[in-house]
C-alpha atoms as a PDB file:
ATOM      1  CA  UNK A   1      77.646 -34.444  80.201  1.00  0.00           C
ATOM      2  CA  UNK A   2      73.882 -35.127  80.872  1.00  0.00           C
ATOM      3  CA  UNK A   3      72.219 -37.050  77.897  1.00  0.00           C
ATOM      4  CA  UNK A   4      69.013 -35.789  76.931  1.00  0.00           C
ATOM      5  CA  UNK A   5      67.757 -39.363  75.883  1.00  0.00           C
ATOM      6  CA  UNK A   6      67.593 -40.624  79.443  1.00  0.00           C
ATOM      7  CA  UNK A   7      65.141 -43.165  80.228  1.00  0.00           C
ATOM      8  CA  UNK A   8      63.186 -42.670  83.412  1.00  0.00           C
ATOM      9  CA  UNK A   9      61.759 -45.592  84.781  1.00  0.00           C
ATOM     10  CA  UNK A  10      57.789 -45.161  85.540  1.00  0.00           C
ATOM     11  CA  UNK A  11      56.613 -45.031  89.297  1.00  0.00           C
ATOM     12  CA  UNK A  12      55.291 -48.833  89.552  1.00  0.00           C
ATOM     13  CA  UNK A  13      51.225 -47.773  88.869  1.00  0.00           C
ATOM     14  CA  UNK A  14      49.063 -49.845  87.474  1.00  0.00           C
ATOM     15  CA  UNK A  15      46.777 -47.748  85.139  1.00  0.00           C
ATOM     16  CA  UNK A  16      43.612 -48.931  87.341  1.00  0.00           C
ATOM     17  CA  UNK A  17      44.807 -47.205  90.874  1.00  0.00           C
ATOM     18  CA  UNK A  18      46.388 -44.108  88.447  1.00  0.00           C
ATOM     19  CA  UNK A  19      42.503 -43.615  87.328  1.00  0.00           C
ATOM     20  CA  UNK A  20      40.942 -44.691  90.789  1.00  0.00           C
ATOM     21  CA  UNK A  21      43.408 -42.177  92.700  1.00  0.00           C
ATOM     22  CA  UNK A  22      42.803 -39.008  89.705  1.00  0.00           C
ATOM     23  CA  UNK A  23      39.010 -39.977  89.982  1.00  0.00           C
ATOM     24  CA  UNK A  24      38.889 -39.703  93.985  1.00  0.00           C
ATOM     25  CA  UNK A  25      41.103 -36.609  94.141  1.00  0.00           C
ATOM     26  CA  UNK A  26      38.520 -34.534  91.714  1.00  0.00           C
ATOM     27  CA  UNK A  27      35.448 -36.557  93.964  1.00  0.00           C
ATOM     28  CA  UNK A  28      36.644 -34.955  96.999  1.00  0.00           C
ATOM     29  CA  UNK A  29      37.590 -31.690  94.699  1.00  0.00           C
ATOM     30  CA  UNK A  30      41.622 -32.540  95.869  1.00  0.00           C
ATOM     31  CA  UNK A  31      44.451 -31.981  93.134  1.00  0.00           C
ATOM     32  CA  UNK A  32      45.871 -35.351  92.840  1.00  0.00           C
ATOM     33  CA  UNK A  33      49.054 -33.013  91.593  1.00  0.00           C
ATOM     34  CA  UNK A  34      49.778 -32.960  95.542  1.00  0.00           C
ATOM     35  CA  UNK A  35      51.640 -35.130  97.063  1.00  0.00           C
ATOM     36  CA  UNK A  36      49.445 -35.800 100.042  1.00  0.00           C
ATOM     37  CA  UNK A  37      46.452 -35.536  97.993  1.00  0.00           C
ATOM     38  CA  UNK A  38      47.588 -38.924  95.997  1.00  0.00           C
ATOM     39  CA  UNK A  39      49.249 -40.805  99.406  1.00  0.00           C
ATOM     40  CA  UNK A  40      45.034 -40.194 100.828  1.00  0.00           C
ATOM     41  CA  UNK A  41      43.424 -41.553  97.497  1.00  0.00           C
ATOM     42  CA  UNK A  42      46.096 -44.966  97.677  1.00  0.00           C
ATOM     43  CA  UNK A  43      45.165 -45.474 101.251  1.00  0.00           C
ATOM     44  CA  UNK A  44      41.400 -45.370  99.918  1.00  0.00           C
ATOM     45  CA  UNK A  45      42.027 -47.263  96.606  1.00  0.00           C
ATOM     46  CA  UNK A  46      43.610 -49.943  98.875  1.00  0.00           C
ATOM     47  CA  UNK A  47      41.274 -49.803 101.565  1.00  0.00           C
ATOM     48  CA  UNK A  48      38.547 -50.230  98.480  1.00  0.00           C
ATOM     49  CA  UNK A  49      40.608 -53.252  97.328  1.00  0.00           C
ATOM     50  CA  UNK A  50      40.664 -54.609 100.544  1.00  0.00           C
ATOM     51  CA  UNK A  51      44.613 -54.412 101.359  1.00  0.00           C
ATOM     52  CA  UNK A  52      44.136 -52.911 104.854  1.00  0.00           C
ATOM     53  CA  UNK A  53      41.779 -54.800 107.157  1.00  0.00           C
ATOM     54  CA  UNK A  54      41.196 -52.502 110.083  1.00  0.00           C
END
């Protein structure tokens, strides 16, 4: 029996990256409703925040 009341844990997002990845998806006119979409703004979000030194 499945219970309707299930609680499903959040994906680990903190509302800052949820806005900055939504806001670079429409910038570069991307849905950020695709998968690969979102995985392309992180990468920029944390190349903006400095997490990947090149």
């Amino acid at each position: 029996m499945k219970s309707t009341n299930q609680v499903v844990e959040p994906t680990p997002f903190d509302d800052a990256q949820w806005l900055w990845c939504a806001d670079w998806c429409k910038a570069q006119g991307l849905s950020p409703y695709d998968a690969a979409n979102w995985a392309n703004a992180k990468a920029e979000y944390l190349k903006a925040q400095g997490g990947n030194s090149d």
